[in-house]
N, C-alpha and C. Protein backbone atom coordinates (compact mmCIF):
# COMPACT_ATOMS: atom_id res chain seq x y z
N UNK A 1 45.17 129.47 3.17
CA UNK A 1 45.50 130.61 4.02
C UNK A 1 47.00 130.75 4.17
N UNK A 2 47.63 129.68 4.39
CA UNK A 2 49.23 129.52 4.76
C UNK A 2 50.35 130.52 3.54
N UNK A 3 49.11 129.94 2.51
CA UNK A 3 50.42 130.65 1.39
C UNK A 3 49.36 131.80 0.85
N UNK A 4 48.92 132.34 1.18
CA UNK A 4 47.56 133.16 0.37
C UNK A 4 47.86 134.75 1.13
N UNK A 5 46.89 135.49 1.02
CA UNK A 5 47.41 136.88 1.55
C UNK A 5 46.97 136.51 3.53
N UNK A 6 47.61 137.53 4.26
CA UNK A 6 47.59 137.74 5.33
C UNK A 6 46.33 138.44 5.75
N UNK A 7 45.83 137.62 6.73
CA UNK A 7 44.27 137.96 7.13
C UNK A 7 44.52 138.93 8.44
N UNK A 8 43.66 139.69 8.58
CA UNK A 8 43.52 140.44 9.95
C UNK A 8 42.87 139.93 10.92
N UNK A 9 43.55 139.67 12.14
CA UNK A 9 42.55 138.62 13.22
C UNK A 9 42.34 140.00 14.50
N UNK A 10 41.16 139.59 14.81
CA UNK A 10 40.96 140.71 16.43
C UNK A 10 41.81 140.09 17.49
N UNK A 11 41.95 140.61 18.33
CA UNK A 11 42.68 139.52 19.84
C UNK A 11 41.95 138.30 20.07
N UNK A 12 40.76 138.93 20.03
CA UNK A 12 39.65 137.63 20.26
C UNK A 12 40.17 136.52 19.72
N UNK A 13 40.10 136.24 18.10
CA UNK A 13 40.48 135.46 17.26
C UNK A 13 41.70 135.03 17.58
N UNK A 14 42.78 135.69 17.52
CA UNK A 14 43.97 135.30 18.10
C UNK A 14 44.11 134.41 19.21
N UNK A 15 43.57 135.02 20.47
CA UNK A 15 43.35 134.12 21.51
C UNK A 15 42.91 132.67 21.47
N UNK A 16 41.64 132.31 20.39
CA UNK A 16 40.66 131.35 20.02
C UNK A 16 41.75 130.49 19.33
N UNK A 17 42.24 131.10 18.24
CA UNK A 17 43.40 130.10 17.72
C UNK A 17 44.38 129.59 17.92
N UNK A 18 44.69 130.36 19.17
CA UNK A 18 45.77 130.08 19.87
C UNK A 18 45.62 128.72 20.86
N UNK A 19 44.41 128.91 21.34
CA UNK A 19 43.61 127.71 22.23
C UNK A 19 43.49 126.44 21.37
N UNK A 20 42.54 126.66 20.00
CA UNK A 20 42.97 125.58 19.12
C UNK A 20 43.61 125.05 18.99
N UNK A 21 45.09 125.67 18.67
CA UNK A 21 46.06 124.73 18.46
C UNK A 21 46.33 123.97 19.55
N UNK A 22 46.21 124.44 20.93
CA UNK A 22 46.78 123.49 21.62
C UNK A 22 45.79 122.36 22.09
N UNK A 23 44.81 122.44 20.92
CA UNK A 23 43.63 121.26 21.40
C UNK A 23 42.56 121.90 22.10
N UNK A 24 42.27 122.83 23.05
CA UNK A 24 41.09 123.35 23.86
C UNK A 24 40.08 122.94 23.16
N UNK A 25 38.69 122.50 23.88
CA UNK A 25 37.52 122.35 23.49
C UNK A 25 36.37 124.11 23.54
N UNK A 26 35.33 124.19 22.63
CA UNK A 26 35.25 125.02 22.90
C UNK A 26 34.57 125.50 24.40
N UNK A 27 34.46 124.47 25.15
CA UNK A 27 33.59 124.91 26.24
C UNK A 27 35.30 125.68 27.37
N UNK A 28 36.06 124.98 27.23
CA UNK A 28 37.52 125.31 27.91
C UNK A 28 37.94 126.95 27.44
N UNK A 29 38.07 126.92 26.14
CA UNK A 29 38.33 128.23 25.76
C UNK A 29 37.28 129.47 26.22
N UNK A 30 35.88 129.37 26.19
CA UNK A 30 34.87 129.96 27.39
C UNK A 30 35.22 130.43 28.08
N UNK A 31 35.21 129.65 29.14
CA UNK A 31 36.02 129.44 30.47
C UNK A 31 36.99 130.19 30.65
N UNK A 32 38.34 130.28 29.80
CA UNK A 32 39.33 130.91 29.87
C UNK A 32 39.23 132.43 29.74
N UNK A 33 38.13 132.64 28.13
CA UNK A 33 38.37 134.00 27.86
C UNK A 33 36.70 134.57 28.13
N UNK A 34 36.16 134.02 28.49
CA UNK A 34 34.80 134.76 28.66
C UNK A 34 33.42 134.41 27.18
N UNK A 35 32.69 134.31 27.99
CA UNK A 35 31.00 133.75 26.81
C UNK A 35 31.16 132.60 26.48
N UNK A 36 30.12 131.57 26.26
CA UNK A 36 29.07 130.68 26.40
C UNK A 36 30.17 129.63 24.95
N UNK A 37 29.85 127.82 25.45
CA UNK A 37 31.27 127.74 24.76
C UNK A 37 30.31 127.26 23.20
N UNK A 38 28.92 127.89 22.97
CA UNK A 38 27.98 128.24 21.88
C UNK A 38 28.78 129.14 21.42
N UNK A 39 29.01 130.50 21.65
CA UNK A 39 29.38 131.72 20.95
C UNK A 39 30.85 131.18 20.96
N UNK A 40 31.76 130.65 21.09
CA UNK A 40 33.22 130.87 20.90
C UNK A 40 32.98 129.48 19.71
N UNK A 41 31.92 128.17 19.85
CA UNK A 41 32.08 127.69 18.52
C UNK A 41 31.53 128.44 17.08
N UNK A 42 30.78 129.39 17.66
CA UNK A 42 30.82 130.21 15.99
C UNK A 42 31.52 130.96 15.26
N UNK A 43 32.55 131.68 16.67
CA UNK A 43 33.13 132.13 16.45
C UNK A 43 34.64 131.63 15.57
N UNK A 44 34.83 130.16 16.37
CA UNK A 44 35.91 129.24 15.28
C UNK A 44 35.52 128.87 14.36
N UNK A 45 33.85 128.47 14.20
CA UNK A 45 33.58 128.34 12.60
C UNK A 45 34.04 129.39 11.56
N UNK A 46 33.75 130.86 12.10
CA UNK A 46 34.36 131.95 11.53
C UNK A 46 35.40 131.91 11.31
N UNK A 47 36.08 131.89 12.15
CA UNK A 47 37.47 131.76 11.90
C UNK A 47 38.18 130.86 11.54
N UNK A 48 37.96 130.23 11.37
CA UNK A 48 38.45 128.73 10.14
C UNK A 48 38.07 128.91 9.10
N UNK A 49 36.69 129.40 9.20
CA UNK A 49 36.52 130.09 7.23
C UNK A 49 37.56 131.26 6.72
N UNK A 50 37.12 131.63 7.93
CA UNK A 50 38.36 133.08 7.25
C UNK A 50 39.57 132.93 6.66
N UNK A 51 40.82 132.23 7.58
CA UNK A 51 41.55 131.41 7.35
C UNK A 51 41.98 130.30 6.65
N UNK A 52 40.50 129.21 6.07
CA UNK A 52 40.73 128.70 5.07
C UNK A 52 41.52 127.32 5.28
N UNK A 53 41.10 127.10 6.59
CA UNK A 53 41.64 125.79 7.13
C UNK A 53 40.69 124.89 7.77
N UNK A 54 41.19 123.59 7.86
CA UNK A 54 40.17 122.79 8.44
C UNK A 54 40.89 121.41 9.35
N UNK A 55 41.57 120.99 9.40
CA UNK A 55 42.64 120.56 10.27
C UNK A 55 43.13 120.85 11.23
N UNK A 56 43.88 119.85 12.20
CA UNK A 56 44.32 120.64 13.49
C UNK A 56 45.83 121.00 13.12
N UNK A 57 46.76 120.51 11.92
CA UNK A 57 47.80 120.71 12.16
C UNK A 57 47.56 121.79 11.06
N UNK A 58 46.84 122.74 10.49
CA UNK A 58 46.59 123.63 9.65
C UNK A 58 46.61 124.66 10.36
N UNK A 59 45.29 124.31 12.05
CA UNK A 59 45.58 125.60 12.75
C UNK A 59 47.09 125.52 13.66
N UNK A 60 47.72 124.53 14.03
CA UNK A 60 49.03 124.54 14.51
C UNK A 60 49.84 125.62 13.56
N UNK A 61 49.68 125.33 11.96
CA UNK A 61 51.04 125.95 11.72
C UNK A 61 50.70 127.36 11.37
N UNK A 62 48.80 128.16 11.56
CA UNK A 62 48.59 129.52 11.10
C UNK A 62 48.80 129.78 12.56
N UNK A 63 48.93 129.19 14.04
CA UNK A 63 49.43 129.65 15.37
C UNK A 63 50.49 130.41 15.18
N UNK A 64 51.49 129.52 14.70
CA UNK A 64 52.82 129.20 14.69
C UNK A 64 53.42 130.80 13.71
N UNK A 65 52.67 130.66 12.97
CA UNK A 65 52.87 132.00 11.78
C UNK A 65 52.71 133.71 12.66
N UNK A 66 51.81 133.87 13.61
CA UNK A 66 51.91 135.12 13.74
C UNK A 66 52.93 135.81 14.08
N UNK A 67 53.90 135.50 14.57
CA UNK A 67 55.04 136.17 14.68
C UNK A 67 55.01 137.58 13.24
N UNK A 68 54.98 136.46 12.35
CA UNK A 68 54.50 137.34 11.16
C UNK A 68 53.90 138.03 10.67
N UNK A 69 53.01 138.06 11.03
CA UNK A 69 51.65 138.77 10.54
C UNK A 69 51.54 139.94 11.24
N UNK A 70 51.30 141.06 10.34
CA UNK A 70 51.57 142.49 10.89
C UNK A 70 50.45 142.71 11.87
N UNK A 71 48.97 142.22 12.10
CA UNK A 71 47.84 142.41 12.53
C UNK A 71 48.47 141.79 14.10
N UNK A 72 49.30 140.67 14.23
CA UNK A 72 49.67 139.94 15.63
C UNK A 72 50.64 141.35 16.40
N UNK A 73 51.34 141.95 15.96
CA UNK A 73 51.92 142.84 17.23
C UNK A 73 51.31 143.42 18.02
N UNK A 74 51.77 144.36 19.29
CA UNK A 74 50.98 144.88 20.10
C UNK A 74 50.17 145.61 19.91
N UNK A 75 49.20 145.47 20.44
CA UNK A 75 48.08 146.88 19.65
C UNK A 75 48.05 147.91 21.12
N UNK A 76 48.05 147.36 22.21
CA UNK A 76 48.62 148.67 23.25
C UNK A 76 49.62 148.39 23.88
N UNK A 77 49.87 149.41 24.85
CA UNK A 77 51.16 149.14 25.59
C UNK A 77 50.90 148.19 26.82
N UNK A 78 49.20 148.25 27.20
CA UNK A 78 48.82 147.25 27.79
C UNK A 78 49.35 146.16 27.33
N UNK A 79 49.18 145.48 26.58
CA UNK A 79 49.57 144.23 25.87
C UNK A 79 51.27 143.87 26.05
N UNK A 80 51.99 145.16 25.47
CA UNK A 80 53.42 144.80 25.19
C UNK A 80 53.59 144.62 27.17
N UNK A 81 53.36 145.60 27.94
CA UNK A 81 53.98 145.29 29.20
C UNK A 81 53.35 144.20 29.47
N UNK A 82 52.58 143.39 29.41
CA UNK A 82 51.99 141.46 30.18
C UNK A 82 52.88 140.53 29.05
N UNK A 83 53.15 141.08 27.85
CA UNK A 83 53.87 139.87 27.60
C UNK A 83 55.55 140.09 27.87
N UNK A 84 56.03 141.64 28.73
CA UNK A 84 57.18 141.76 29.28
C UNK A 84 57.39 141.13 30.38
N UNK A 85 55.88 141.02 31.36
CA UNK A 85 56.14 140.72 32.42
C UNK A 85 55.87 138.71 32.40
N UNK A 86 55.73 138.29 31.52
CA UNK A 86 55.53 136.90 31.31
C UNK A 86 57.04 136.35 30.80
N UNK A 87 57.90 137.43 30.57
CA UNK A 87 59.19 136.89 30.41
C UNK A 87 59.21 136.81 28.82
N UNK A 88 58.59 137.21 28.14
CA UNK A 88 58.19 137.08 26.51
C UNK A 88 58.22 135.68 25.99
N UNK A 89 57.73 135.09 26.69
CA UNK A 89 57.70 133.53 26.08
C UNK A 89 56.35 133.25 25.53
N UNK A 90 55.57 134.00 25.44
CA UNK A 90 54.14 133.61 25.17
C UNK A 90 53.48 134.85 24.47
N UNK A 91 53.00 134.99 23.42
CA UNK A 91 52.28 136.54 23.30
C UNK A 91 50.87 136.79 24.00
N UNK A 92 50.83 137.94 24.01
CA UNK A 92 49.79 138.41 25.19
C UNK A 92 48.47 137.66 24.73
N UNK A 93 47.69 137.30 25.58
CA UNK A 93 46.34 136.46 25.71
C UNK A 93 44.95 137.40 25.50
């Protein structure tokens, strides 16, 4: 995935991988973003296939990458104003 073409992730996904990297279990990530921590592990099975990774420092460094990836910018203005008002240290959740 790292060196391969650029995948399109939903927020969802984004969010999920974002949790990954920093270790979350899936019952934690649940918790955080909403549904059963059943549906958010299928959802990382998905998304680790998609992506093409299987490691934790694999999903650390496709985290680390969205800056890049044209699919990671804001998709509303909802979004751009919470990560204005978070001081832009974090992209929106």
């Amino acid at each position: 995935m790292i060196n391969g073409s650029v995948p399109f992730l939903s927020p969802r996904e984004k969010r999920i991988l974002r949790r990954l990297a920093r270790g979350y279990s899936d019952r934690a990530i649940a918790v955080q973003i909403g549904g059963r921590p059943e549906q958010v592990g299928e959802q990382r099975k998905r998304l680790l296939q998609k992506l093409q990774i299987s490691s934790q420092s694999e999903i650390a460094e496709a985290a680390a990458q969205w800056a890049s990836w044209p699919s990671y910018k804001f998709t509303t203005a909802v979004d751009e104003l919470q990560h204005s008002e978070n001081g832009g240290c974090e992209p929106p959740s």
